[in-house]
ModelCIF file with pLDDT and N, C-alpha, C, O atoms, coordinates in Angstrom:
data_MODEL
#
_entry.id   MODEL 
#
_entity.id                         1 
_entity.type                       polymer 
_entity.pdbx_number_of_molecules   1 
#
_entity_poly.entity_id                      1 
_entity_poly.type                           'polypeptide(L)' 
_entity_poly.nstd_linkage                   no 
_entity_poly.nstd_monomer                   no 
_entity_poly.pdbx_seq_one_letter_code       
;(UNK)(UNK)(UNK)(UNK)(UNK)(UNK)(UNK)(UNK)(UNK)(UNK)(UNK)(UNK)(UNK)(UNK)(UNK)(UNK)
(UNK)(UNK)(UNK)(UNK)(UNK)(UNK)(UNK)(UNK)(UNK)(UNK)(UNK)(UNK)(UNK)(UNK)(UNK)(UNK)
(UNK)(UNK)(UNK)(UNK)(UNK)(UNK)(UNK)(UNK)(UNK)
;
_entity_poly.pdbx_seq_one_letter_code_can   XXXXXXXXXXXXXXXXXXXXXXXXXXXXXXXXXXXXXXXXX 
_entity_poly.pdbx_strand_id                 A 
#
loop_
_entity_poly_seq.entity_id 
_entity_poly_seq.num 
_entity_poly_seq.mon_id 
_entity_poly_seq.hetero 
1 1  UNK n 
1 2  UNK n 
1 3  UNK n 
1 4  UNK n 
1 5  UNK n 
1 6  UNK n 
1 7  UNK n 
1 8  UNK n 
1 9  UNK n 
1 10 UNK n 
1 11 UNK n 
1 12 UNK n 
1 13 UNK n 
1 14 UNK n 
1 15 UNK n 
1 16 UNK n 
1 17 UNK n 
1 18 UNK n 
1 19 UNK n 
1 20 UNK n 
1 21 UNK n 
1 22 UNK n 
1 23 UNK n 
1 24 UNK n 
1 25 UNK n 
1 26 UNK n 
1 27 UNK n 
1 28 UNK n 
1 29 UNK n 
1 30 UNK n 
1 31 UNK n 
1 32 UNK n 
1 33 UNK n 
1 34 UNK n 
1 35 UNK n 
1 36 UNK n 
1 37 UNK n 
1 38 UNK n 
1 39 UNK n 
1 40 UNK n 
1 41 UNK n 
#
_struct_asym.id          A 
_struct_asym.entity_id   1 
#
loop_
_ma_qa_metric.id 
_ma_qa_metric.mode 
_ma_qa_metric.name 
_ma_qa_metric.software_group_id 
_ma_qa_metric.type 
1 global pLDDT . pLDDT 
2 local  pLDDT . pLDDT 
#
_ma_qa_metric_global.metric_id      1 
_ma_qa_metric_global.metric_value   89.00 
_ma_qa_metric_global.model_id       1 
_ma_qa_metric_global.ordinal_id     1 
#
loop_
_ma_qa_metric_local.label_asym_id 
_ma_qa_metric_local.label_comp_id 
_ma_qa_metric_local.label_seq_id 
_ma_qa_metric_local.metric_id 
_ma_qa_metric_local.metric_value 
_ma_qa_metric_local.model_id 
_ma_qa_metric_local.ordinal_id 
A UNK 1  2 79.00 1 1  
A UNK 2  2 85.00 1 2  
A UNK 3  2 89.00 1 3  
A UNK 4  2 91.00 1 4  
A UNK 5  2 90.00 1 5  
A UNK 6  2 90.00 1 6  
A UNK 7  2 87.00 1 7  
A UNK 8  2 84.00 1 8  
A UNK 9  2 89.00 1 9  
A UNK 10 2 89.00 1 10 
A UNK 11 2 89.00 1 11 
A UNK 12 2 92.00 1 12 
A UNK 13 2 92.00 1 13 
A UNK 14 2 93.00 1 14 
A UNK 15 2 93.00 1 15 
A UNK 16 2 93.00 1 16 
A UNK 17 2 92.00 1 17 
A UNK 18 2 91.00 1 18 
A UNK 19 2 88.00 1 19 
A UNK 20 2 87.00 1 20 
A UNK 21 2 86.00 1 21 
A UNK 22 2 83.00 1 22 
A UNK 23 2 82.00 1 23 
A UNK 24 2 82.00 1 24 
A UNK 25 2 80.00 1 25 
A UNK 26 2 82.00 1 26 
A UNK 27 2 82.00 1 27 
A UNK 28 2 85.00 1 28 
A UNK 29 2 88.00 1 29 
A UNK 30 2 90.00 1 30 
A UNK 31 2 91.00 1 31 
A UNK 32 2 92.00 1 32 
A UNK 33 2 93.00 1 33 
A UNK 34 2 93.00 1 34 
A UNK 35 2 94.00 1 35 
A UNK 36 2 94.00 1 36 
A UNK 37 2 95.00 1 37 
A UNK 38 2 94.00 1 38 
A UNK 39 2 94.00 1 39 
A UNK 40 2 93.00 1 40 
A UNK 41 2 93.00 1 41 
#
loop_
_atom_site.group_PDB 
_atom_site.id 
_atom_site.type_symbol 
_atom_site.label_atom_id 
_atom_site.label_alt_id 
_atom_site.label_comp_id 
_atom_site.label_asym_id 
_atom_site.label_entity_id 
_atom_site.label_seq_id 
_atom_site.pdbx_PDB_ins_code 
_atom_site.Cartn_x 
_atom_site.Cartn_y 
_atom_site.Cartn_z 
_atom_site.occupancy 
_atom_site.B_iso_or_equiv 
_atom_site.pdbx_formal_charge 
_atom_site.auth_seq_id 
_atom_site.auth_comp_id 
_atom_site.auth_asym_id 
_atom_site.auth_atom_id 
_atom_site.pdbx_PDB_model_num 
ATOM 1   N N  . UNK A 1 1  ? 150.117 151.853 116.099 1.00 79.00 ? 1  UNK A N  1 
ATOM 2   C CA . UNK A 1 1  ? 150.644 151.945 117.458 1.00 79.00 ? 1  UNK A CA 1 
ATOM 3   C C  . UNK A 1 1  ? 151.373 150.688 117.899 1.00 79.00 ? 1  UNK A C  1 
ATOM 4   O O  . UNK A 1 1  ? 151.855 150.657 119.031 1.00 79.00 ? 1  UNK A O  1 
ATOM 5   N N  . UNK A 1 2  ? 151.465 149.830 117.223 1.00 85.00 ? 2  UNK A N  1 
ATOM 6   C CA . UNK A 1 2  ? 151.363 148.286 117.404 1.00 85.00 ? 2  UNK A CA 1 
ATOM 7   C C  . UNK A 1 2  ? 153.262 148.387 117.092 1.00 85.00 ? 2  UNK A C  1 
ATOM 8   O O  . UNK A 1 2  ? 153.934 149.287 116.589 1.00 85.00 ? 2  UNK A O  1 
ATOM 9   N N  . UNK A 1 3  ? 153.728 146.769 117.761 1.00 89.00 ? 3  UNK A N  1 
ATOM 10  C CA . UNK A 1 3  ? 155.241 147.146 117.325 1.00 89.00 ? 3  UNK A CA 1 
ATOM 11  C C  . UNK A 1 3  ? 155.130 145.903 116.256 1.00 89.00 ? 3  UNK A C  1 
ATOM 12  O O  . UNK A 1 3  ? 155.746 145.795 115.196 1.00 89.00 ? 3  UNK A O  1 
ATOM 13  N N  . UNK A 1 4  ? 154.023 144.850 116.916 1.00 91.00 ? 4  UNK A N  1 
ATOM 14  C CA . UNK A 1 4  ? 154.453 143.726 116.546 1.00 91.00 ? 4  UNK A CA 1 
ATOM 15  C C  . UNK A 1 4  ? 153.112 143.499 115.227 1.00 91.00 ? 4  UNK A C  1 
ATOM 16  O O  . UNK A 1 4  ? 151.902 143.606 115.427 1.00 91.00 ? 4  UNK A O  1 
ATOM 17  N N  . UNK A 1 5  ? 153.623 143.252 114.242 1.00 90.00 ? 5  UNK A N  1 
ATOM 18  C CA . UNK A 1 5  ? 152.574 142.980 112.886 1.00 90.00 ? 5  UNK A CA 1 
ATOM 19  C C  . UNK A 1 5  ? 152.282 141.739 112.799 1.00 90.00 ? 5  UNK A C  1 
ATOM 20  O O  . UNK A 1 5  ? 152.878 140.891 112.136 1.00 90.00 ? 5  UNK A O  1 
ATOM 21  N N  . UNK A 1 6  ? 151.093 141.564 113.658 1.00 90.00 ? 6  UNK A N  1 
ATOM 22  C CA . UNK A 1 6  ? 150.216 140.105 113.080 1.00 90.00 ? 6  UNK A CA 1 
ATOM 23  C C  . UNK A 1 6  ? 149.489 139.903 111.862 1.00 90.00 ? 6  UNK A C  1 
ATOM 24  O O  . UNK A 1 6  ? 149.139 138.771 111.528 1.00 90.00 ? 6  UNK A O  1 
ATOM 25  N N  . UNK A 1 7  ? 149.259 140.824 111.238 1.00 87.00 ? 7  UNK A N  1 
ATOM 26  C CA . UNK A 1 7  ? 148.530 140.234 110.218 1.00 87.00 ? 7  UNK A CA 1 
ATOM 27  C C  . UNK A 1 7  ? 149.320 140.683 108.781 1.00 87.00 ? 7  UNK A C  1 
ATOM 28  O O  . UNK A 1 7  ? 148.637 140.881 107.776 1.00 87.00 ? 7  UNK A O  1 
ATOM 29  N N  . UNK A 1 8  ? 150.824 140.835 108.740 1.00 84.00 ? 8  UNK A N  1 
ATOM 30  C CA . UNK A 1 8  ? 151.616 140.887 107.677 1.00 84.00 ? 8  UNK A CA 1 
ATOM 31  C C  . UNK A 1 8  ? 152.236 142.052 107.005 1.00 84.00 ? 8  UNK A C  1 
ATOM 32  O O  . UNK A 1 8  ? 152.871 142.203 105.961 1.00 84.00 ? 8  UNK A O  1 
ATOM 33  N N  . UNK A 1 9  ? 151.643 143.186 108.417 1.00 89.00 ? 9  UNK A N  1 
ATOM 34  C CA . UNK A 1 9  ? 152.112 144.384 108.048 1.00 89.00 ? 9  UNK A CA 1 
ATOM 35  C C  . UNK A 1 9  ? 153.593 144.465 108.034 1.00 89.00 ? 9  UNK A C  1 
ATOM 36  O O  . UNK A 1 9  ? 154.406 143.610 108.386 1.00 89.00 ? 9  UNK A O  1 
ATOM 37  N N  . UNK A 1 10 ? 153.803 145.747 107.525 1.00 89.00 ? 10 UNK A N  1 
ATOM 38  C CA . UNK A 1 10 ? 155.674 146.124 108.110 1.00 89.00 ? 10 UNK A CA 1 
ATOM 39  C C  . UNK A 1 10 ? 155.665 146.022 109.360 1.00 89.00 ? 10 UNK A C  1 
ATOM 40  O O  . UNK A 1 10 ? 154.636 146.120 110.028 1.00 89.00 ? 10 UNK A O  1 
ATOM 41  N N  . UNK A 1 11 ? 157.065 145.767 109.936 1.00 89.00 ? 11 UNK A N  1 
ATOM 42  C CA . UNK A 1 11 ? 157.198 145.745 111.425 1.00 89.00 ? 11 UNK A CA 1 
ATOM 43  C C  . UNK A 1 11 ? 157.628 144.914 111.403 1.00 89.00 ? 11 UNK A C  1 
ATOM 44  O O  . UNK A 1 11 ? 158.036 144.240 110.457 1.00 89.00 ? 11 UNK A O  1 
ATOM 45  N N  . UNK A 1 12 ? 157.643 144.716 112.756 1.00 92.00 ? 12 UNK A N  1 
ATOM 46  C CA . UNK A 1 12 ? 158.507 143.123 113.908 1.00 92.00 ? 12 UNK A CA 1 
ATOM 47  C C  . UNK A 1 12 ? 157.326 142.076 113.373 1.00 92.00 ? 12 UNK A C  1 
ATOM 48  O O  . UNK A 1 12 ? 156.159 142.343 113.089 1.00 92.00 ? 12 UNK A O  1 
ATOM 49  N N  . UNK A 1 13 ? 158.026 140.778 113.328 1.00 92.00 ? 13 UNK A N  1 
ATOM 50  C CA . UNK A 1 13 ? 157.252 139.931 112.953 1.00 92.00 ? 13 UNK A CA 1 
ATOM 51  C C  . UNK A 1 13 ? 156.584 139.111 114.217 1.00 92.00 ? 13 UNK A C  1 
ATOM 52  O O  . UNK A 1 13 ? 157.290 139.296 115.208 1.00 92.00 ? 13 UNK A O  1 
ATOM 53  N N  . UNK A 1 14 ? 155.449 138.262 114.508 1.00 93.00 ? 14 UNK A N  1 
ATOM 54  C CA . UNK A 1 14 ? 155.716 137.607 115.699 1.00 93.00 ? 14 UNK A CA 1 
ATOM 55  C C  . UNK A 1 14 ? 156.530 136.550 116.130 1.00 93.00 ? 14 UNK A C  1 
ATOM 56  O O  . UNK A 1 14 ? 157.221 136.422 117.140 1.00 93.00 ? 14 UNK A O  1 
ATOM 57  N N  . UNK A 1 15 ? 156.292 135.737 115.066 1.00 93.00 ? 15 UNK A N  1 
ATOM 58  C CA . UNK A 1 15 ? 157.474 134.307 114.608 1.00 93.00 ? 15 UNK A CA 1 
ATOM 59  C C  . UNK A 1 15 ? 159.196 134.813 115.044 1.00 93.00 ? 15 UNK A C  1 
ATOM 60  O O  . UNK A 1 15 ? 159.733 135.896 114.810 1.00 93.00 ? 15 UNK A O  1 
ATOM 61  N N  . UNK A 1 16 ? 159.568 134.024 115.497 1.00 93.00 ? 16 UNK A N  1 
ATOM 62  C CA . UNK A 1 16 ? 161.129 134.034 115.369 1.00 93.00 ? 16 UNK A CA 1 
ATOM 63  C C  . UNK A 1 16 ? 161.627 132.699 114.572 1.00 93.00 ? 16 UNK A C  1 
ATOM 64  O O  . UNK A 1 16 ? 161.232 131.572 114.869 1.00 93.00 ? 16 UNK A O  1 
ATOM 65  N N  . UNK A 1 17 ? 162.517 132.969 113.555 1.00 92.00 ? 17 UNK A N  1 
ATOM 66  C CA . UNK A 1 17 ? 163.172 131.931 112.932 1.00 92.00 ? 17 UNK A CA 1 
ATOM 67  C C  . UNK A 1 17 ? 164.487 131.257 114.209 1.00 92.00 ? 17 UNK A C  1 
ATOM 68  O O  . UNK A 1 17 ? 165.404 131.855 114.772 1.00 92.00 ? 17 UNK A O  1 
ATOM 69  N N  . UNK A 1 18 ? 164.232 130.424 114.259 1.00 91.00 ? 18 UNK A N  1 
ATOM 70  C CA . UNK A 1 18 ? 165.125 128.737 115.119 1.00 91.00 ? 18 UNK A CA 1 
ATOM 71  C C  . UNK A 1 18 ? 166.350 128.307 114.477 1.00 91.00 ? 18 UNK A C  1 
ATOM 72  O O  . UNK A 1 18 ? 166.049 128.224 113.287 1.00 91.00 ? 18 UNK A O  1 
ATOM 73  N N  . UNK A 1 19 ? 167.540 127.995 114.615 1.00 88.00 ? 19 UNK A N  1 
ATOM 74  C CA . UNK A 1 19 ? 168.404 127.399 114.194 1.00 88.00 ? 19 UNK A CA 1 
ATOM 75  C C  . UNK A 1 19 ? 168.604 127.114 112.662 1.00 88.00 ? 19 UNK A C  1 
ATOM 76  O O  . UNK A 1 19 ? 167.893 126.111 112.604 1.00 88.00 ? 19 UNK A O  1 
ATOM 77  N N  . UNK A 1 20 ? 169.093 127.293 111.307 1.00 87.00 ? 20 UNK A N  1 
ATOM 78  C CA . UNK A 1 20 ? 168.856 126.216 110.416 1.00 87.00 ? 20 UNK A CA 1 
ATOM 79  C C  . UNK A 1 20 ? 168.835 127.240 109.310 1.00 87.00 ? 20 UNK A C  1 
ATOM 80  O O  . UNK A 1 20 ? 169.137 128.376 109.679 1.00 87.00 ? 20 UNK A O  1 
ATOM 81  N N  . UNK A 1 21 ? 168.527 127.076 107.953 1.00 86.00 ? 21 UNK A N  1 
ATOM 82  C CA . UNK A 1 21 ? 168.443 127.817 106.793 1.00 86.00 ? 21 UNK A CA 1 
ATOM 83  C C  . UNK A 1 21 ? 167.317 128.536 106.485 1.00 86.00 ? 21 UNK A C  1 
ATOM 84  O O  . UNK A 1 21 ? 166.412 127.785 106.122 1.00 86.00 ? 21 UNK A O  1 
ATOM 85  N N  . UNK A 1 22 ? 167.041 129.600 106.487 1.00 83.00 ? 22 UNK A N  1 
ATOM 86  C CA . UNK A 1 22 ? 165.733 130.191 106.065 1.00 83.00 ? 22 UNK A CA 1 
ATOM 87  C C  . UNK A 1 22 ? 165.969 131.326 104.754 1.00 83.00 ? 22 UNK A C  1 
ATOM 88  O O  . UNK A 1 22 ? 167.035 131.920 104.592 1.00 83.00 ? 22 UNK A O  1 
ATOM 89  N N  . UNK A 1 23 ? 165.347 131.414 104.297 1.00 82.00 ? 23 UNK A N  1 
ATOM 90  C CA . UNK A 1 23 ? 165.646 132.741 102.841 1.00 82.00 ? 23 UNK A CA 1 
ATOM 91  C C  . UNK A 1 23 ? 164.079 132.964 103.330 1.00 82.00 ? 23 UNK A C  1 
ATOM 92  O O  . UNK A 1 23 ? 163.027 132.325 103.379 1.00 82.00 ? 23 UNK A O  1 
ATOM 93  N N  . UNK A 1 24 ? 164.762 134.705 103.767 1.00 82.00 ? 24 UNK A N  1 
ATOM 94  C CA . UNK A 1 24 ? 164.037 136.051 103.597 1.00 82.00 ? 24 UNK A CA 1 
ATOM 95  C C  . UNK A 1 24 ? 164.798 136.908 103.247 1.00 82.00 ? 24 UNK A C  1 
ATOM 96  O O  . UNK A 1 24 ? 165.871 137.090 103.823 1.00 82.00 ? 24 UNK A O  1 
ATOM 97  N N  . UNK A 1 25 ? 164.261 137.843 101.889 1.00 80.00 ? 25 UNK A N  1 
ATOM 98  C CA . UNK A 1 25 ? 164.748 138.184 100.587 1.00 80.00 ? 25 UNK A CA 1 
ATOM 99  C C  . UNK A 1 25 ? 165.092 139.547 101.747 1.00 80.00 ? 25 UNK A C  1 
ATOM 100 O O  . UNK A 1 25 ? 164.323 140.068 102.555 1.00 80.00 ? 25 UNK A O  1 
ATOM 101 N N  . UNK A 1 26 ? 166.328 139.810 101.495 1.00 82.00 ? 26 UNK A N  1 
ATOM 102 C CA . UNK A 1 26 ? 166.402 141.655 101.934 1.00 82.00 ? 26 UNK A CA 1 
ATOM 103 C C  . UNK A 1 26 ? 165.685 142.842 101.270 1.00 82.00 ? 26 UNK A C  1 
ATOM 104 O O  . UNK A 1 26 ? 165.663 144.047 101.518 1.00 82.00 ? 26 UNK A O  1 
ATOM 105 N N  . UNK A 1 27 ? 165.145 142.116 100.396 1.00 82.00 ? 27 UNK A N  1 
ATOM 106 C CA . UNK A 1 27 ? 164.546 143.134 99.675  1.00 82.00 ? 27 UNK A CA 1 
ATOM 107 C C  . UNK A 1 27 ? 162.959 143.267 100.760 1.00 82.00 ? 27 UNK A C  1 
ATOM 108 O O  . UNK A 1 27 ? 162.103 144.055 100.357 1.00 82.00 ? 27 UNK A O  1 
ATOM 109 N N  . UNK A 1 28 ? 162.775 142.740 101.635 1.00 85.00 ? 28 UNK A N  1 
ATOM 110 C CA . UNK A 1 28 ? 161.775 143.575 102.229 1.00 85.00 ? 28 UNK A CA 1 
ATOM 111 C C  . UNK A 1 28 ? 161.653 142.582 103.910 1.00 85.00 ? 28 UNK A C  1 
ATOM 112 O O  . UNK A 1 28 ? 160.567 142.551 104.488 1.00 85.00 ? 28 UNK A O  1 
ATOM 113 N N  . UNK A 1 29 ? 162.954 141.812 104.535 1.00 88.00 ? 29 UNK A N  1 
ATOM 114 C CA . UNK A 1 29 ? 162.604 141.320 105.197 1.00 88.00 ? 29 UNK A CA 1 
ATOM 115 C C  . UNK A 1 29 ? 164.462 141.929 105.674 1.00 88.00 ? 29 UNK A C  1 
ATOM 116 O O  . UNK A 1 29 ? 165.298 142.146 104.797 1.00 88.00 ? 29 UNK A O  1 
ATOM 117 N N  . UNK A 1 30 ? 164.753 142.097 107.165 1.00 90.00 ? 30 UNK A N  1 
ATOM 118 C CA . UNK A 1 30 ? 165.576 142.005 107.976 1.00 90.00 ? 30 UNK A CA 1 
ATOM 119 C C  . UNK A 1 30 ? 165.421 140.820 109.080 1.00 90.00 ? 30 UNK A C  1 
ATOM 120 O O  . UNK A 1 30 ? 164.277 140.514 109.417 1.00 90.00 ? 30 UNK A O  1 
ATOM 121 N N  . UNK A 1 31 ? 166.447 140.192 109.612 1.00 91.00 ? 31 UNK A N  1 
ATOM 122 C CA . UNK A 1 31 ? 166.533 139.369 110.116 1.00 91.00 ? 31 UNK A CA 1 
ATOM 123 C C  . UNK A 1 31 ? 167.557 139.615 111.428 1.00 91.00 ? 31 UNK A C  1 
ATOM 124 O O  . UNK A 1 31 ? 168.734 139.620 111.068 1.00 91.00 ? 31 UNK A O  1 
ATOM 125 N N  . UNK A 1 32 ? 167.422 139.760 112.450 1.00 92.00 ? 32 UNK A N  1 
ATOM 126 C CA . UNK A 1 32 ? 168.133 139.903 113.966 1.00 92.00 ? 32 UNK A CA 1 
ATOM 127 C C  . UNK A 1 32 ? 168.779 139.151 114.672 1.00 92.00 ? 32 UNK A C  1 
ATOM 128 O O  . UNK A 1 32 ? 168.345 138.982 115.811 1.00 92.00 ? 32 UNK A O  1 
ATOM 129 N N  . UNK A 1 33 ? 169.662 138.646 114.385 1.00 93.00 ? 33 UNK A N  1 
ATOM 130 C CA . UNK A 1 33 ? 169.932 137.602 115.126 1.00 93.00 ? 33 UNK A CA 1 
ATOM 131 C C  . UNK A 1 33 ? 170.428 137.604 116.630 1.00 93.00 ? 33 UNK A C  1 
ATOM 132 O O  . UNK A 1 33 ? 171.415 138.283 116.914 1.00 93.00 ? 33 UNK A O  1 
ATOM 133 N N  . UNK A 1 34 ? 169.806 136.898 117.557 1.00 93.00 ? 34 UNK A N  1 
ATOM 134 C CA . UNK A 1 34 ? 169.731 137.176 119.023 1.00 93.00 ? 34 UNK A CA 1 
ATOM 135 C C  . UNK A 1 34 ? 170.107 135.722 119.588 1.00 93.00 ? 34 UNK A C  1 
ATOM 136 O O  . UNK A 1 34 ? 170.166 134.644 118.997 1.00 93.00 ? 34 UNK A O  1 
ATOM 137 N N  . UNK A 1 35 ? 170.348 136.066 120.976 1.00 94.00 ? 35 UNK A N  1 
ATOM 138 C CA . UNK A 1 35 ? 170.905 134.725 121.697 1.00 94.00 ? 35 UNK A CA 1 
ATOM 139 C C  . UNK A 1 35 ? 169.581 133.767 122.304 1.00 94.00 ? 35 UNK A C  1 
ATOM 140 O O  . UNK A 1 35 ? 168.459 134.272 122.275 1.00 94.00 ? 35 UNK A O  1 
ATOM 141 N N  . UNK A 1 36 ? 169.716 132.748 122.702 1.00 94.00 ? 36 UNK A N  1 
ATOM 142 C CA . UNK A 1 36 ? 168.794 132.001 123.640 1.00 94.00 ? 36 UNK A CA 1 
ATOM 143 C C  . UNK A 1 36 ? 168.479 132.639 125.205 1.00 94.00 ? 36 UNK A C  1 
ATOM 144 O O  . UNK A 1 36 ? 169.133 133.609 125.588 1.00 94.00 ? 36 UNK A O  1 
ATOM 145 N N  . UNK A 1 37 ? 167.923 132.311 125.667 1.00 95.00 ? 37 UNK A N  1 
ATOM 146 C CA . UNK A 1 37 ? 167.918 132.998 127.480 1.00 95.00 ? 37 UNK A CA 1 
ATOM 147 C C  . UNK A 1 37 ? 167.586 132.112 128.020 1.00 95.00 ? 37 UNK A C  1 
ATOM 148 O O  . UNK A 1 37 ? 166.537 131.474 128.110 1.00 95.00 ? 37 UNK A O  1 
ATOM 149 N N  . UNK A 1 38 ? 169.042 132.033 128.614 1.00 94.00 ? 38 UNK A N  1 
ATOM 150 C CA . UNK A 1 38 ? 168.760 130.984 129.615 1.00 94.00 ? 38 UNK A CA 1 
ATOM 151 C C  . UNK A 1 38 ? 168.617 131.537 131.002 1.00 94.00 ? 38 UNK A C  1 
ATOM 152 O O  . UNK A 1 38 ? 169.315 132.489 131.351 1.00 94.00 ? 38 UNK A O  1 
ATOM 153 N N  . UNK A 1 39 ? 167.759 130.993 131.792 1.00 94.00 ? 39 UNK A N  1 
ATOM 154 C CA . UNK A 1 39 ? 167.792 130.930 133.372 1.00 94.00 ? 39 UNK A CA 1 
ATOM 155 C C  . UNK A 1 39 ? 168.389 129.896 134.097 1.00 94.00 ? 39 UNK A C  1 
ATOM 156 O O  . UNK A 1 39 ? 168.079 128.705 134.057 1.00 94.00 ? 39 UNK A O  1 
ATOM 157 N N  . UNK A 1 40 ? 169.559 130.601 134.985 1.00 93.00 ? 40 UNK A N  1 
ATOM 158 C CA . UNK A 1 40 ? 170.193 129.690 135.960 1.00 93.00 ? 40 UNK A CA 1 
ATOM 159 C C  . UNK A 1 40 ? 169.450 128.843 136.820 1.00 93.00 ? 40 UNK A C  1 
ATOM 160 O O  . UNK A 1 40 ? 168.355 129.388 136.958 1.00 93.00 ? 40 UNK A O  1 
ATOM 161 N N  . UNK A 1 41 ? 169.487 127.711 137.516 1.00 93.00 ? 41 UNK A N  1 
ATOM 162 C CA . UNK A 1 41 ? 169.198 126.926 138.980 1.00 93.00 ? 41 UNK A CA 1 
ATOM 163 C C  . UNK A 1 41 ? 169.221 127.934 139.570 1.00 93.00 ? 41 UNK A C  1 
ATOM 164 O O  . UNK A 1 41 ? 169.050 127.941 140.789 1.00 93.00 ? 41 UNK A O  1 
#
């Protein structure tokens, strides 16, 4: 029922990868790349 897989299942991971080089193999990992959110003053 869960979206998010804490303990290493398939699914959304909780971690988000940050700026920089990472290798996760496509062979069993997708990767999303999304913007920052910022809030105005």
């Amino acid at each position: 029922e869960q979206i998010i897989a804490l303990h290493g299942e398939a699914g959304y991971q909780p971690e988000v990868l940050r700026g920089g080089i990472h290798f996760r193999t496509p062979l069993m990992y997708k990767i999303h790349i999304a913007p920052l959110v910022t809030i105005p003053q």
